[in-house]
Protein backbone atom coordinates (compact mmCIF):
# COMPACT_ATOMS: atom_id res chain seq x y z
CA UNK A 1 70.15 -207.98 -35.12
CA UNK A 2 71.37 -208.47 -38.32
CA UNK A 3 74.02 -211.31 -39.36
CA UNK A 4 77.11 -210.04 -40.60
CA UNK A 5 79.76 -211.62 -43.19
CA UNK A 6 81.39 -214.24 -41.06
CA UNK A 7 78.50 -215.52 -38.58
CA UNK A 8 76.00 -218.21 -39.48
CA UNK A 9 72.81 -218.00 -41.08
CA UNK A 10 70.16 -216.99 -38.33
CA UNK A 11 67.73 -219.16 -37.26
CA UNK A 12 64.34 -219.39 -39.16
CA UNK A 13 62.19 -218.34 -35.25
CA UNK A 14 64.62 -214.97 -35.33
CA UNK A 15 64.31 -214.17 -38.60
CA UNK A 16 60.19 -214.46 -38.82
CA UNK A 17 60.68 -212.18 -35.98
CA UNK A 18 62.91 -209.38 -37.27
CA UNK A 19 60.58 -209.76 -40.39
CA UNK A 20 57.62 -208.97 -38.48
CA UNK A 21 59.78 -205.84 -36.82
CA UNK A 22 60.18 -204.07 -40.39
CA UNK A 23 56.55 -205.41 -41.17
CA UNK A 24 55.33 -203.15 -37.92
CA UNK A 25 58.02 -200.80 -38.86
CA UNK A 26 56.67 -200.42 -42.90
CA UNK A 27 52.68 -200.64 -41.05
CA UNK A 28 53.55 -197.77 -39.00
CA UNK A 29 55.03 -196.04 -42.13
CA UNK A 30 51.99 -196.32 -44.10
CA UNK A 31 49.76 -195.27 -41.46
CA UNK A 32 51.79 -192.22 -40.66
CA UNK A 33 51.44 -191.28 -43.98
CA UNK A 34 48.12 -192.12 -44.67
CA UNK A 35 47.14 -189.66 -41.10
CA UNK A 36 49.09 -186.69 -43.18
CA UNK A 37 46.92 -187.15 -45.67
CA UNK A 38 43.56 -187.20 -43.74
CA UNK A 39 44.44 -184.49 -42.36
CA UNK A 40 45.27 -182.33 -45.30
CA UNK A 41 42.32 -183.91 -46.81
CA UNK A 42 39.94 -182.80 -43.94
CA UNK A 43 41.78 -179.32 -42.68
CA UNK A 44 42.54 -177.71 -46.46
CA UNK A 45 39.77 -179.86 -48.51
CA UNK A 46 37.12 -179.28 -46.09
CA UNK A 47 36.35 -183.52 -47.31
CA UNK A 48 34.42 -185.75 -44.11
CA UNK A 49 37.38 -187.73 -42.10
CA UNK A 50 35.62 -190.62 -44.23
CA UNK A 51 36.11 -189.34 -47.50
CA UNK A 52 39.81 -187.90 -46.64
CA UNK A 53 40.73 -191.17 -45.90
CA UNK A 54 39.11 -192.52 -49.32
CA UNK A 55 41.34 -190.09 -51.03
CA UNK A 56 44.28 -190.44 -49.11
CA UNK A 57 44.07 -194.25 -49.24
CA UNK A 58 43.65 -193.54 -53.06
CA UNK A 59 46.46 -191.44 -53.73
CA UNK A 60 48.88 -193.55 -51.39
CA UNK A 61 48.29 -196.78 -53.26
CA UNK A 62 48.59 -194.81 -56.92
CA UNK A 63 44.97 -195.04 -57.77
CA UNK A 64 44.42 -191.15 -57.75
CA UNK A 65 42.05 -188.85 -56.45
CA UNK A 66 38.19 -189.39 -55.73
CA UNK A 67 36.86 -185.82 -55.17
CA UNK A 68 37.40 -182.92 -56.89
CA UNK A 69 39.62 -180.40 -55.01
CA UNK A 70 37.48 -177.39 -54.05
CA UNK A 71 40.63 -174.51 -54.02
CA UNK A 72 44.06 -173.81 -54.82
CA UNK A 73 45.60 -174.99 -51.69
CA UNK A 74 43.74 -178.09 -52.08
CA UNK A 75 45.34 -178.42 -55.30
CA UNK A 76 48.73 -177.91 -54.11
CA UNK A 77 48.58 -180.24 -50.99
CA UNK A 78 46.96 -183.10 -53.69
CA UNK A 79 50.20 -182.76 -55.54
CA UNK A 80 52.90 -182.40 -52.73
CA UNK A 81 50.83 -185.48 -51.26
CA UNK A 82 51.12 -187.57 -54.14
CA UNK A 83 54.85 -186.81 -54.94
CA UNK A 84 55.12 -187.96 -50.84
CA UNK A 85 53.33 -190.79 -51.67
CA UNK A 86 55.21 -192.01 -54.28
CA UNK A 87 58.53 -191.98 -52.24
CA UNK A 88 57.03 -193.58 -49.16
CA UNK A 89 55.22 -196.13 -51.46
CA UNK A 90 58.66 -197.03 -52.35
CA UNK A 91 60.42 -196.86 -49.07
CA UNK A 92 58.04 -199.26 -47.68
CA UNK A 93 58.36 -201.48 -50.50
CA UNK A 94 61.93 -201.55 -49.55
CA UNK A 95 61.39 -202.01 -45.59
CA UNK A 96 59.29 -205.01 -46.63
CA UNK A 97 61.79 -206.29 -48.55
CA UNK A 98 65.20 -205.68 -46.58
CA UNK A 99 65.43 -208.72 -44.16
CA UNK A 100 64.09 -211.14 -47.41
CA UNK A 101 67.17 -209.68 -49.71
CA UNK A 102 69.52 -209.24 -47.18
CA UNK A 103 68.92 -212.96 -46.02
CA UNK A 104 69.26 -213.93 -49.33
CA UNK A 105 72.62 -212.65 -50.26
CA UNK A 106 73.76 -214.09 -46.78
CA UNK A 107 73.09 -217.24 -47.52
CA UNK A 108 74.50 -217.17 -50.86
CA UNK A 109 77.66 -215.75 -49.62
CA UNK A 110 77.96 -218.08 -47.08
CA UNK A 111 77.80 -220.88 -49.78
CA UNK A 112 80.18 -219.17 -52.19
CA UNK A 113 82.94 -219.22 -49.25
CA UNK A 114 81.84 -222.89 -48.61
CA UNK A 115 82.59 -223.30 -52.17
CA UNK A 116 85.71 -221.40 -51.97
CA UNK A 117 87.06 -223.29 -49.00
CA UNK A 118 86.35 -226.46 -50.86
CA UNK A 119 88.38 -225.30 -53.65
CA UNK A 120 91.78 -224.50 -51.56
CA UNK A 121 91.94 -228.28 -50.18
């Protein structure tokens, strides 16, 4: 649960706890993504499950690829992944980083309206 406009700042126990829920929530994003990539990897690459998750662990992160891909479709799925990768890199950047911000601004706005209030008397 999220704190809206006019309630109080959530506790710090609640918050650590709906920051580990879009930790899990970014975890689960990365490991999704990082199976779709194994599996490409593996099925279309004909790479070892160990070396499909080198290279998908490679490409996710932005480091590139570590084998050379052995056909076309290879080729294609290595770019489609990487464009994917790129956008989920980001997303999860931005999971991580949602209840930090948003508690941020909260708190700020709660302290420009203390400010405010202060003013009017």
């Amino acid at each position: 649960m999220v704190e809206y406009k006019i309630r109080p700042l959530q506790p710090l126990r609640e918050f650590l706890q709906r920051l580990l829920r879009y930790a899990a929530f970014g975890i689960a994003i990365i490991g999704f993504s990082l199976g779709i990539g194994m599996a490409g990897y593996h099925y279309i690459n004909d790479l070892s499950w160990l070396d499909s998750l080198l290279n998908a662990s490679m490409i996710l992160t932005g480091m590139g690829p570590v084998d050379p891909m052995k056909n076309d479709s290879a080729k294609y799925f290595a770019s489609f992944y990487a464009l994917f990768s790129g956008v989920v890199f980001l997303s999860t950047v931005a999971v991580f980083l949602t209840p930090i911000v948003h508690r941020f601004l909260h708190k700020h706005h709660l302290a420009d309206e203390a400010n405010d209030k202060l003013k009017k008397k």
